[in-house]
N, C-alpha and C. Protein backbone atom coordinates (compact mmCIF):
# COMPACT_ATOMS: atom_id res chain seq x y z
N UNK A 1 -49.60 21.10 3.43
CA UNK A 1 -48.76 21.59 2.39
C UNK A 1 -48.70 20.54 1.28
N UNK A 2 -49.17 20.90 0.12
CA UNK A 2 -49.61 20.02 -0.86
C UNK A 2 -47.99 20.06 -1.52
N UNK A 3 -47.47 18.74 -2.09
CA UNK A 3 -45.60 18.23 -2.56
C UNK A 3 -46.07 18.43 -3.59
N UNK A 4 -45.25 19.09 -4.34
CA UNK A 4 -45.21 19.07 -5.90
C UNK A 4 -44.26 18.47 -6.55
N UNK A 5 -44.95 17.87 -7.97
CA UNK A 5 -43.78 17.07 -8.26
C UNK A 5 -43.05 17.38 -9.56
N UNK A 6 -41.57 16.86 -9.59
CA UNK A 6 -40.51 17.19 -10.48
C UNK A 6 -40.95 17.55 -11.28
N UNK A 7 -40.00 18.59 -11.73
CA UNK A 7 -40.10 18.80 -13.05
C UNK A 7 -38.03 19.07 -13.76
N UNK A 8 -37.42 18.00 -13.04
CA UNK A 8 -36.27 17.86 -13.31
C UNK A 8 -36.72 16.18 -13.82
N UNK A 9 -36.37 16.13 -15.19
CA UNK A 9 -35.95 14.89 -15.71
C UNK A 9 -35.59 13.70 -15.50
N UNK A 10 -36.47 12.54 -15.23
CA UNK A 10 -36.18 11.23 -14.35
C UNK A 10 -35.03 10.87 -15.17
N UNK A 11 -33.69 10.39 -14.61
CA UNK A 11 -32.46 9.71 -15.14
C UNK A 11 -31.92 8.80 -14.02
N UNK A 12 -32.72 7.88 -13.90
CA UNK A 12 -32.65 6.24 -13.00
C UNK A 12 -31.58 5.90 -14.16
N UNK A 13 -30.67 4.81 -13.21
CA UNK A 13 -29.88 4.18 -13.75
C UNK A 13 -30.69 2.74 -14.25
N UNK A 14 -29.85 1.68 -14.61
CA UNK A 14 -30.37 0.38 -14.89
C UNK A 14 -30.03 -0.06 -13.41
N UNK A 15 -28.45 0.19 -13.13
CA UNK A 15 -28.62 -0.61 -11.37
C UNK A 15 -29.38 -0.10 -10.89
N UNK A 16 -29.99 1.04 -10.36
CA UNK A 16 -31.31 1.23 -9.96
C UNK A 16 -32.51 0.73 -10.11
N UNK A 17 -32.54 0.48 -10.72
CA UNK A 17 -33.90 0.10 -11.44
C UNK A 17 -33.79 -2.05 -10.99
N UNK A 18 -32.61 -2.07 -11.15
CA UNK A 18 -32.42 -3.49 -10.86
C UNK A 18 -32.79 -4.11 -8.85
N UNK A 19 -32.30 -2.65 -8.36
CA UNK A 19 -32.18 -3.08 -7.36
C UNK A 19 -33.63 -2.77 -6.64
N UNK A 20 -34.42 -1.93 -7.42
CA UNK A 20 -36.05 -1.63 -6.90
C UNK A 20 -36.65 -2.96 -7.34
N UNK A 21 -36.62 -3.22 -8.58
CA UNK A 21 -37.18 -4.50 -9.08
C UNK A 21 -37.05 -5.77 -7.89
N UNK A 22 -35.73 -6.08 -7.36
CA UNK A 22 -35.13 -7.27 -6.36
C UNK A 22 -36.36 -6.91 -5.12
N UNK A 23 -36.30 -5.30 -4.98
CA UNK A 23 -36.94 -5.09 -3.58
C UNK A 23 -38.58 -5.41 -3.92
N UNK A 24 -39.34 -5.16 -5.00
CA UNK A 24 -40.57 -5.82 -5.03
C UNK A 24 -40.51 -7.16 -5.04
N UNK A 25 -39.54 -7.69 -5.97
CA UNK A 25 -39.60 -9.36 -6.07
C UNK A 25 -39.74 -9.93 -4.68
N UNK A 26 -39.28 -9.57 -3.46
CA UNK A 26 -38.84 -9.28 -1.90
C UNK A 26 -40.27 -9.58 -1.19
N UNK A 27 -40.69 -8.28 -1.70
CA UNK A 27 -42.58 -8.30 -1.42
C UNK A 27 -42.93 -9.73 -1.52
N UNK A 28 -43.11 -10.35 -2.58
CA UNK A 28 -43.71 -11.39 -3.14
C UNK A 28 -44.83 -11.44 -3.21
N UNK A 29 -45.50 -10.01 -3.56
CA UNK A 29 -46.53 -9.75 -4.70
C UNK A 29 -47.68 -9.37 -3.15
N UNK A 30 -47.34 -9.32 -1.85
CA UNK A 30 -47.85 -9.39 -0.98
C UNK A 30 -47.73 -7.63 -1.00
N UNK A 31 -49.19 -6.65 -1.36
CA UNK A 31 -49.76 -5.65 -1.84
C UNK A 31 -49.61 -4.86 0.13
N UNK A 32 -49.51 -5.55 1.17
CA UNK A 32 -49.67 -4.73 2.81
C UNK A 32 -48.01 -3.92 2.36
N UNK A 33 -47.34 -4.92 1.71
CA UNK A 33 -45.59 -4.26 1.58
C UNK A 33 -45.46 -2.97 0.92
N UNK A 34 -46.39 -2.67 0.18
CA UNK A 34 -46.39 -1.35 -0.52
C UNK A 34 -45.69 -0.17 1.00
N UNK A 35 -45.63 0.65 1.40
CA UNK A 35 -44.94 1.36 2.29
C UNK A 35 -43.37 0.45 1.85
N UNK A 36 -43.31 -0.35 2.85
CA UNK A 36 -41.99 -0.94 2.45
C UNK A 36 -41.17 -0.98 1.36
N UNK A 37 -41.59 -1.02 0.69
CA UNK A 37 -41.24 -0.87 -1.04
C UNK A 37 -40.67 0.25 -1.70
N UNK A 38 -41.82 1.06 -1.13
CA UNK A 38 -41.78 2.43 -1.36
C UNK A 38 -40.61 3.40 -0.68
N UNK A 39 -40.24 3.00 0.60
CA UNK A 39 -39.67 3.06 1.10
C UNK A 39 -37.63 2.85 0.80
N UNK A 40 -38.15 1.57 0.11
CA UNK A 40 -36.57 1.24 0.13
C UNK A 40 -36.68 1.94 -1.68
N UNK A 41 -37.43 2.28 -2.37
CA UNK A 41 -37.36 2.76 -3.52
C UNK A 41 -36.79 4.58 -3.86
N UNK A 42 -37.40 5.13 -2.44
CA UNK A 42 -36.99 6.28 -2.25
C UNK A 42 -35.45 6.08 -1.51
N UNK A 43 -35.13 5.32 -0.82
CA UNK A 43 -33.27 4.73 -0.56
C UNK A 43 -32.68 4.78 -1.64
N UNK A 44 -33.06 3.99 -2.56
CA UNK A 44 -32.44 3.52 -4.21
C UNK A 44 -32.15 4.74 -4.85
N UNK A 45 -33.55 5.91 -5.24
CA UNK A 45 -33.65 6.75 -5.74
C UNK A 45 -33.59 8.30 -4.99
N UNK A 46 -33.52 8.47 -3.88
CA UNK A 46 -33.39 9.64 -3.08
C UNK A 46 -34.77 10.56 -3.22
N UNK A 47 -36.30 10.10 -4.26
CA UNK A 47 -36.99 10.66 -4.29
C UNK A 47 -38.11 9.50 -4.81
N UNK A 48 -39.14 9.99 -5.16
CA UNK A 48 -40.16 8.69 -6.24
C UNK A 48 -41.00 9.49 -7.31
N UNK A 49 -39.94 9.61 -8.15
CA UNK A 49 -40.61 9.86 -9.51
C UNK A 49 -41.95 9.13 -10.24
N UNK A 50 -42.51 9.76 -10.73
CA UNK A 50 -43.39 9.09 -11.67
C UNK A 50 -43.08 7.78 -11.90
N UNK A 51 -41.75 7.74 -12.49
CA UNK A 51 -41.61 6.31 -13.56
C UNK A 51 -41.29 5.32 -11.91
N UNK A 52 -40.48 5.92 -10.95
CA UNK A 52 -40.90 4.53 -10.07
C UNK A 52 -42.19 4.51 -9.08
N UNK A 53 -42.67 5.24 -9.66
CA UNK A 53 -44.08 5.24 -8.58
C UNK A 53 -44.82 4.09 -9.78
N UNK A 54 -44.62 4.18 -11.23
CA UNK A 54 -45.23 2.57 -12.06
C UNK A 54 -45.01 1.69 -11.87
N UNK A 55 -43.45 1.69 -11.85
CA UNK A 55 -43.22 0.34 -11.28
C UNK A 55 -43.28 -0.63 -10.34
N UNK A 56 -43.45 0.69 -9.22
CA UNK A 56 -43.72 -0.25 -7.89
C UNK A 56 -45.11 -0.79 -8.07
N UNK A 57 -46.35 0.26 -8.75
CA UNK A 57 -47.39 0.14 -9.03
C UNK A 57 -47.65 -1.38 -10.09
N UNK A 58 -46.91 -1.76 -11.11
CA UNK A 58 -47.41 -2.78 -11.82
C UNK A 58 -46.15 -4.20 -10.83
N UNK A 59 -45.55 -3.78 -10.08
CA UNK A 59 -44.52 -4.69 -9.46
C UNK A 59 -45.57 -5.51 -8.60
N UNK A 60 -46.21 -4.44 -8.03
CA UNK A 60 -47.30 -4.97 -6.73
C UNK A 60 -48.44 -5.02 -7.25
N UNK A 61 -48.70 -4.86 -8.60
CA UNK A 61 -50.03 -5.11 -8.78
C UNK A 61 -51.68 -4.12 -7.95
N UNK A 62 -50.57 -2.83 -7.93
CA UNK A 62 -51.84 -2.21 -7.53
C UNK A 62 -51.72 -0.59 -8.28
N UNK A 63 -53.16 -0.02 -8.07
CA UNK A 63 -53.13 0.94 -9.07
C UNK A 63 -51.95 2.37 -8.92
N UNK A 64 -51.74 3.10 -9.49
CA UNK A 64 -50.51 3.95 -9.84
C UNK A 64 -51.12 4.79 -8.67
N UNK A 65 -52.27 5.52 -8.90
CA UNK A 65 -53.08 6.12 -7.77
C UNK A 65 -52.94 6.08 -6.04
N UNK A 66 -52.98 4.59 -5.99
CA UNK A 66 -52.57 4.34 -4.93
C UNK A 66 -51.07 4.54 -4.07
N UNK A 67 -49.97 4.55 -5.12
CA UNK A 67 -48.83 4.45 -5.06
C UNK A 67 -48.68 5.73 -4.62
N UNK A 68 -49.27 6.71 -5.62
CA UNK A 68 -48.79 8.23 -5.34
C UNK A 68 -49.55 8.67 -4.17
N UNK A 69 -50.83 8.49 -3.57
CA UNK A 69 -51.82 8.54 -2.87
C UNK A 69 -51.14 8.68 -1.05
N UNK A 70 -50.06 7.31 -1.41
CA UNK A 70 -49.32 6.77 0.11
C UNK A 70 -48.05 7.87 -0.03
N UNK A 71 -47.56 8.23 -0.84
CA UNK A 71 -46.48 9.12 -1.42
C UNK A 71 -46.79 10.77 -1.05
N UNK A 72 -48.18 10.97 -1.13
CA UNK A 72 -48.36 12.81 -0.67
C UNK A 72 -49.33 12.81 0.31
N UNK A 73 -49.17 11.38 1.28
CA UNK A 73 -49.92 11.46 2.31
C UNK A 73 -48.87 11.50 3.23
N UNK A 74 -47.76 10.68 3.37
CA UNK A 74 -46.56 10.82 4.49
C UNK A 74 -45.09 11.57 3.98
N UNK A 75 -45.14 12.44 4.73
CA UNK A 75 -44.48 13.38 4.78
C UNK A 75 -42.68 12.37 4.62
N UNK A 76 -42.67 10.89 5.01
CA UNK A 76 -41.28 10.80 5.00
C UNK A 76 -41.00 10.78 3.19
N UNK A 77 -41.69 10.50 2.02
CA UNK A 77 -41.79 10.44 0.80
C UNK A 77 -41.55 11.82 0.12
N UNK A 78 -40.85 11.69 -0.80
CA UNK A 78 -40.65 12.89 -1.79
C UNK A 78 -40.71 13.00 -3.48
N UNK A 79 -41.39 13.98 -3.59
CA UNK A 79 -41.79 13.74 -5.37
C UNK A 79 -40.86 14.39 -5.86
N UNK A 80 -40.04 15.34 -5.30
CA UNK A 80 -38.80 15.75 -5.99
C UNK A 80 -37.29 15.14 -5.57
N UNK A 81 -36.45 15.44 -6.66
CA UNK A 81 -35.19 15.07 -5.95
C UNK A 81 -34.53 16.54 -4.90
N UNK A 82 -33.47 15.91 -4.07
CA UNK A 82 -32.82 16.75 -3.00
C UNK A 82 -31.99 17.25 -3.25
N UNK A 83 -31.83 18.63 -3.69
CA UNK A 83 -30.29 19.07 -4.24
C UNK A 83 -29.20 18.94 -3.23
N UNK A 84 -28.08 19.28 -3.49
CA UNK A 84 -26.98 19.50 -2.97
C UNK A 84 -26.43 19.68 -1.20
N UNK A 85 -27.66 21.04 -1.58
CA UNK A 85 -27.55 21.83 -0.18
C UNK A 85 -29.35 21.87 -0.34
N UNK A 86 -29.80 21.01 0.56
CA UNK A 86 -31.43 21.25 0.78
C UNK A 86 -31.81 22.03 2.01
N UNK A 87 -32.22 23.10 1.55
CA UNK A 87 -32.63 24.44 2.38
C UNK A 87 -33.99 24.03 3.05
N UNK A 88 -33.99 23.97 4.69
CA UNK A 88 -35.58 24.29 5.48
C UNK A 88 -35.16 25.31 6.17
N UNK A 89 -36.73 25.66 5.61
CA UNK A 89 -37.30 26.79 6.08
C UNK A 89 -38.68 26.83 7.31
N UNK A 90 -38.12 26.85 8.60
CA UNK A 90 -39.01 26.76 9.89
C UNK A 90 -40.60 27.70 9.46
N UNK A 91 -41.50 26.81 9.16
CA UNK A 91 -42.51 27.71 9.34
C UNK A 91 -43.52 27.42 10.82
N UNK A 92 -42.97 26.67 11.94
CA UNK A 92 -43.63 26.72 13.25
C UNK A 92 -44.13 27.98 13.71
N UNK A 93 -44.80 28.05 15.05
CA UNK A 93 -45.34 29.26 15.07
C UNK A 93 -44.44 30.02 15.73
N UNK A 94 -43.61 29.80 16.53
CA UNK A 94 -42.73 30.57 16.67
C UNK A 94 -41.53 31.81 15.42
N UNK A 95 -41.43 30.92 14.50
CA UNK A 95 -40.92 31.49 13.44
C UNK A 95 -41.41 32.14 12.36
N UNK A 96 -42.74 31.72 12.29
CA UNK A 96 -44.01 32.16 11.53
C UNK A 96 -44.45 33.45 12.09
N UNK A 97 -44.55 33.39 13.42
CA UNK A 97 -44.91 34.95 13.59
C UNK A 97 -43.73 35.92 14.09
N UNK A 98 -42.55 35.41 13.69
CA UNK A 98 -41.47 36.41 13.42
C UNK A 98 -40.78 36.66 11.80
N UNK A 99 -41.66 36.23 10.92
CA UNK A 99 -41.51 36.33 9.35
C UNK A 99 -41.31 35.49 8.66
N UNK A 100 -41.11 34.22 9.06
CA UNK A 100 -40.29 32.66 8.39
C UNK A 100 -41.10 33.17 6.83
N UNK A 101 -42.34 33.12 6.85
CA UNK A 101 -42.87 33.44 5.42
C UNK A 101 -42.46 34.25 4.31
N UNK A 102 -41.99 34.84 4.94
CA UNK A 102 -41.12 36.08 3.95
C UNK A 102 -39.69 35.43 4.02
N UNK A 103 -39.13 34.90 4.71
CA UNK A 103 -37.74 34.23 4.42
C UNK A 103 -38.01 32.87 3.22
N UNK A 104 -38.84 32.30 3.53
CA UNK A 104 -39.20 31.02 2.52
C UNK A 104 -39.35 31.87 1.13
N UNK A 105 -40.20 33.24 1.09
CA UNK A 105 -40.43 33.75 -0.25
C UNK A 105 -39.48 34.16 -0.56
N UNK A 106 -38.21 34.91 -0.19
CA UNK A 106 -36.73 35.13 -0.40
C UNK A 106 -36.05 34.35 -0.86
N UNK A 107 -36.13 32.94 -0.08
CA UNK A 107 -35.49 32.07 -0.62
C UNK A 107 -35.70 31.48 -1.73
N UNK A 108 -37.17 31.60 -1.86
CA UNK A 108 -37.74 30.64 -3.54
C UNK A 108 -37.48 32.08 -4.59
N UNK A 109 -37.60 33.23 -4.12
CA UNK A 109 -37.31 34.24 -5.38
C UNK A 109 -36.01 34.12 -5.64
N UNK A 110 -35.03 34.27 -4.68
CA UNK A 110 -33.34 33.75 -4.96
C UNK A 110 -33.32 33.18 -5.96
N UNK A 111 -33.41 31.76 -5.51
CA UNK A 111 -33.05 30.59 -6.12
C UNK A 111 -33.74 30.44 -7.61
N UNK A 112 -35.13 31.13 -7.66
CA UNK A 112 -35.98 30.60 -9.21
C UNK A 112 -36.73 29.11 -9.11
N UNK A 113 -36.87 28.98 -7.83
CA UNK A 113 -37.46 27.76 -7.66
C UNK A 113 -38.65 27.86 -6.54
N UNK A 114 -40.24 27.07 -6.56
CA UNK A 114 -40.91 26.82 -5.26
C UNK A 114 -40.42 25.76 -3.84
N UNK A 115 -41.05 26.03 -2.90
CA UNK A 115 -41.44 25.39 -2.19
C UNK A 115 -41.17 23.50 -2.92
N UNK A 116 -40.53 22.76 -1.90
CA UNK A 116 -40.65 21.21 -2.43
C UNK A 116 -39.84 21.54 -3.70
N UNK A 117 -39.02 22.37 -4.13
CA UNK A 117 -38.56 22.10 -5.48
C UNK A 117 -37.31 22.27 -5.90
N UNK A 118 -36.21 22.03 -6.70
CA UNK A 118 -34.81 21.42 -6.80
C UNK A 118 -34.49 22.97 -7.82
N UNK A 119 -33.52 23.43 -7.89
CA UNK A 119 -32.69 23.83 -8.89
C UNK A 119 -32.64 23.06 -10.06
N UNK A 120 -32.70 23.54 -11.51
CA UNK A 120 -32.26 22.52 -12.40
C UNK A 120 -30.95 21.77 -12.54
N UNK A 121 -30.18 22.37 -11.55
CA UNK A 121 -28.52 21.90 -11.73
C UNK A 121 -28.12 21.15 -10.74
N UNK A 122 -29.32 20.56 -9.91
CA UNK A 122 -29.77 20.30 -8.48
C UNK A 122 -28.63 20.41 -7.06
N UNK A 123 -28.35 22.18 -7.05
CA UNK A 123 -27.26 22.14 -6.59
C UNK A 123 -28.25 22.71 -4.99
N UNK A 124 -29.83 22.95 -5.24
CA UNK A 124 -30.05 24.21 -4.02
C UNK A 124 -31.67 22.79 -4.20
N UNK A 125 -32.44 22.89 -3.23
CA UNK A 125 -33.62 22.39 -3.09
C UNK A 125 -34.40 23.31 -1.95
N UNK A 126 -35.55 23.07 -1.82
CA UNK A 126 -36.06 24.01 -0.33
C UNK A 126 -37.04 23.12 0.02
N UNK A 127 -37.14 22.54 1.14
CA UNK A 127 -37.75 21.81 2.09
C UNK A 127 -38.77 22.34 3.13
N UNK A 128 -39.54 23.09 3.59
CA UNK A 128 -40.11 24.16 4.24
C UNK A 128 -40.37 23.04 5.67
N UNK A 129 -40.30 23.07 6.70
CA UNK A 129 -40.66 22.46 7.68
C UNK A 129 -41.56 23.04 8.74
N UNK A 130 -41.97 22.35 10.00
CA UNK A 130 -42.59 22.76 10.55
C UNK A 130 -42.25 23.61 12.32
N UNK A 131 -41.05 22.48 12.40
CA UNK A 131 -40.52 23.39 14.11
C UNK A 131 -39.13 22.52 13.44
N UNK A 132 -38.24 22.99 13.67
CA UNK A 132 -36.98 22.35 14.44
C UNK A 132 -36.16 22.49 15.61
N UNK A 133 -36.75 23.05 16.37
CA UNK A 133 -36.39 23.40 17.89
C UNK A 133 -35.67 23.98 18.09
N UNK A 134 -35.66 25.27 17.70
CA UNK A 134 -34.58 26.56 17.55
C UNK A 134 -35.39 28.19 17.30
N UNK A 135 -36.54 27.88 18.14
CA UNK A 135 -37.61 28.94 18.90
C UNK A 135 -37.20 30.03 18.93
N UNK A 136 -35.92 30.26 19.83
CA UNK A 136 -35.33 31.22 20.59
C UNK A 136 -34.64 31.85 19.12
N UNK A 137 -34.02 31.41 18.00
CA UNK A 137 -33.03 32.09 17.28
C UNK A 137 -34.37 32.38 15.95
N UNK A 138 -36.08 32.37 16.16
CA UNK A 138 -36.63 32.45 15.06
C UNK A 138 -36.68 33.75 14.83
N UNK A 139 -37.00 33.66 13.31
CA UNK A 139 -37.08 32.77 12.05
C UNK A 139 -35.93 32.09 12.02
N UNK A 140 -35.90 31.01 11.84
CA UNK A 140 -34.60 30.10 11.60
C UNK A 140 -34.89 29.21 10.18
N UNK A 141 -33.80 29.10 9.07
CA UNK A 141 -33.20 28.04 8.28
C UNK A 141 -32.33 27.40 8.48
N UNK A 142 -32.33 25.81 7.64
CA UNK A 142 -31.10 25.34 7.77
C UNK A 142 -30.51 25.11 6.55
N UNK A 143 -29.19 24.93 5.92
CA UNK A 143 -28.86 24.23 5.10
C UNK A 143 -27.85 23.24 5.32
N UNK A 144 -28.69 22.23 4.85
CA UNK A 144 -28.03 20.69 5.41
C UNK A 144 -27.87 21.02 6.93
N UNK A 145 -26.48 20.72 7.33
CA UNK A 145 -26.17 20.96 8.98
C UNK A 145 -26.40 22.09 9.84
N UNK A 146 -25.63 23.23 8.30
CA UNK A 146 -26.04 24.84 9.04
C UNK A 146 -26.92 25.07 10.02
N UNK A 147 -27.34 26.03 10.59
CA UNK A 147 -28.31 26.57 10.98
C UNK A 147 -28.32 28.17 11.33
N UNK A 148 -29.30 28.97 10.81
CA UNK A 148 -28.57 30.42 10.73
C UNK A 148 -30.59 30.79 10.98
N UNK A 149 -30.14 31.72 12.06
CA UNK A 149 -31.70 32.28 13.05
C UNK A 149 -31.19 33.98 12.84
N UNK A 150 -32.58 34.30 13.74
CA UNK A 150 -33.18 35.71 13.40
C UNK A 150 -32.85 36.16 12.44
N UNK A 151 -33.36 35.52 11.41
CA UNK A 151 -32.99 36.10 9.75
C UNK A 151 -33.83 37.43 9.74
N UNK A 152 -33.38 38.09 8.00
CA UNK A 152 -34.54 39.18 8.04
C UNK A 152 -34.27 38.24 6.11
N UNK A 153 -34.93 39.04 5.57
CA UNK A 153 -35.14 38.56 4.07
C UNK A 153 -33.85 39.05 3.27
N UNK A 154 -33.70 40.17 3.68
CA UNK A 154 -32.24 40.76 3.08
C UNK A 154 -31.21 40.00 3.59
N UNK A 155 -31.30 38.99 4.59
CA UNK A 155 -29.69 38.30 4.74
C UNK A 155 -29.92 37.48 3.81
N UNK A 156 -31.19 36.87 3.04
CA UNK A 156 -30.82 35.45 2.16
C UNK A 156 -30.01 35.42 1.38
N UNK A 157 -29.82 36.42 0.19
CA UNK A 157 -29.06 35.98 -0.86
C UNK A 157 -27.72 36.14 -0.05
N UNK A 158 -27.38 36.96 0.83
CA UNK A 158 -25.71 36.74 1.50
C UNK A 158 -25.34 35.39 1.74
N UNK A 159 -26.49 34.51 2.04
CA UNK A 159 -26.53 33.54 2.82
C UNK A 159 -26.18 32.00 1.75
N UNK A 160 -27.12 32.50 0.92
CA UNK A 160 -26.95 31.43 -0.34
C UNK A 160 -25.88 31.35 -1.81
N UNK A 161 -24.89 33.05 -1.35
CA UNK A 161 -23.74 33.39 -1.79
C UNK A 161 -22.40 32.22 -1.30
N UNK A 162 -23.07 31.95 -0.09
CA UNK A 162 -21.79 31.37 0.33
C UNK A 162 -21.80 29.59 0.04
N UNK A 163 -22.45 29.30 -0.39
CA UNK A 163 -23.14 28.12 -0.80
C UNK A 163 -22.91 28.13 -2.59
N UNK A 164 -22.61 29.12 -3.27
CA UNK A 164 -22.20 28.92 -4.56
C UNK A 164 -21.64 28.02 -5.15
């Protein structure tokens, strides 16, 4: 599943930005720390935008490419930010071959947003996953803690009513 990235407006603070800067200075230019970096940059920022995927990139002295490269290869990294209430959607096979696909497309027609992607008001996000161990109640979503199984497509918008 290929991450797509923002298209909500990078607005890093300066303490942010201060405290990613400390965490490369940290590195000490030692290029194996990249993960690490990256890591505590998505802590700082809750995602890795463009503009800190440069900085870590000219911080460490390695190409931007690379930065984003380690970024849509591990799944713990995110190119968007997390709204409010971040919606997964089980696509394991258990849930997959009881419709999860058509619940994920419900949910992104709802909302006006894809797969990996935030609300502009970043109140809703959708996260699509792969099992979360809730077989027996598939198709299953969660939001945040929720968890709400044997969906059909017509329960979504009831579902994301209550989440207003």
């Amino acid at each position: 599943m290929k991450k797509k990235i923002s298209t909500i407006p990078f607005n890093g603070t300066p303490e942010q930005e201060k405290k990613l800067r400390a965490a490369i200075a940290d590195a000490n230019g030692d290029k194996s720390r990249l993960m690490a970096v990256m890591q505590e940059a998505q802590a700082i920022y809750g995602y890795l935008p463009y503009e800190v995927q440069c900085i870590i990139a000219e911080g460490l002295d390695v190409p931007v490419e690379k930065v984003y490269g380690v970024a849509t290869f591990y799944a713990q990294f995110a190119l968007s930010p997390k709204g409010k209430y971040n919606i997964s959607v089980c696509l394991g096979t258990a849930c997959y071959v009881k419709g999860s696909d058509k619940i994920l497309e419900k949910v992104c027609e709802t909302l006006g947003i894809g797969s990996d992607e935030c609300t502009p008001d970043g109140k809703f996000s959708i996260s699509p996953c792969r099992c979360i161990g809730a077989c027996g109640l598939a198709p299953v979503m969660t939001i945040n803690e929720d968890v709400y199984g044997r969906l059909t497509p017509d329960m979504v918008p009831g579902i994301l009513a209550k989440y207003e």
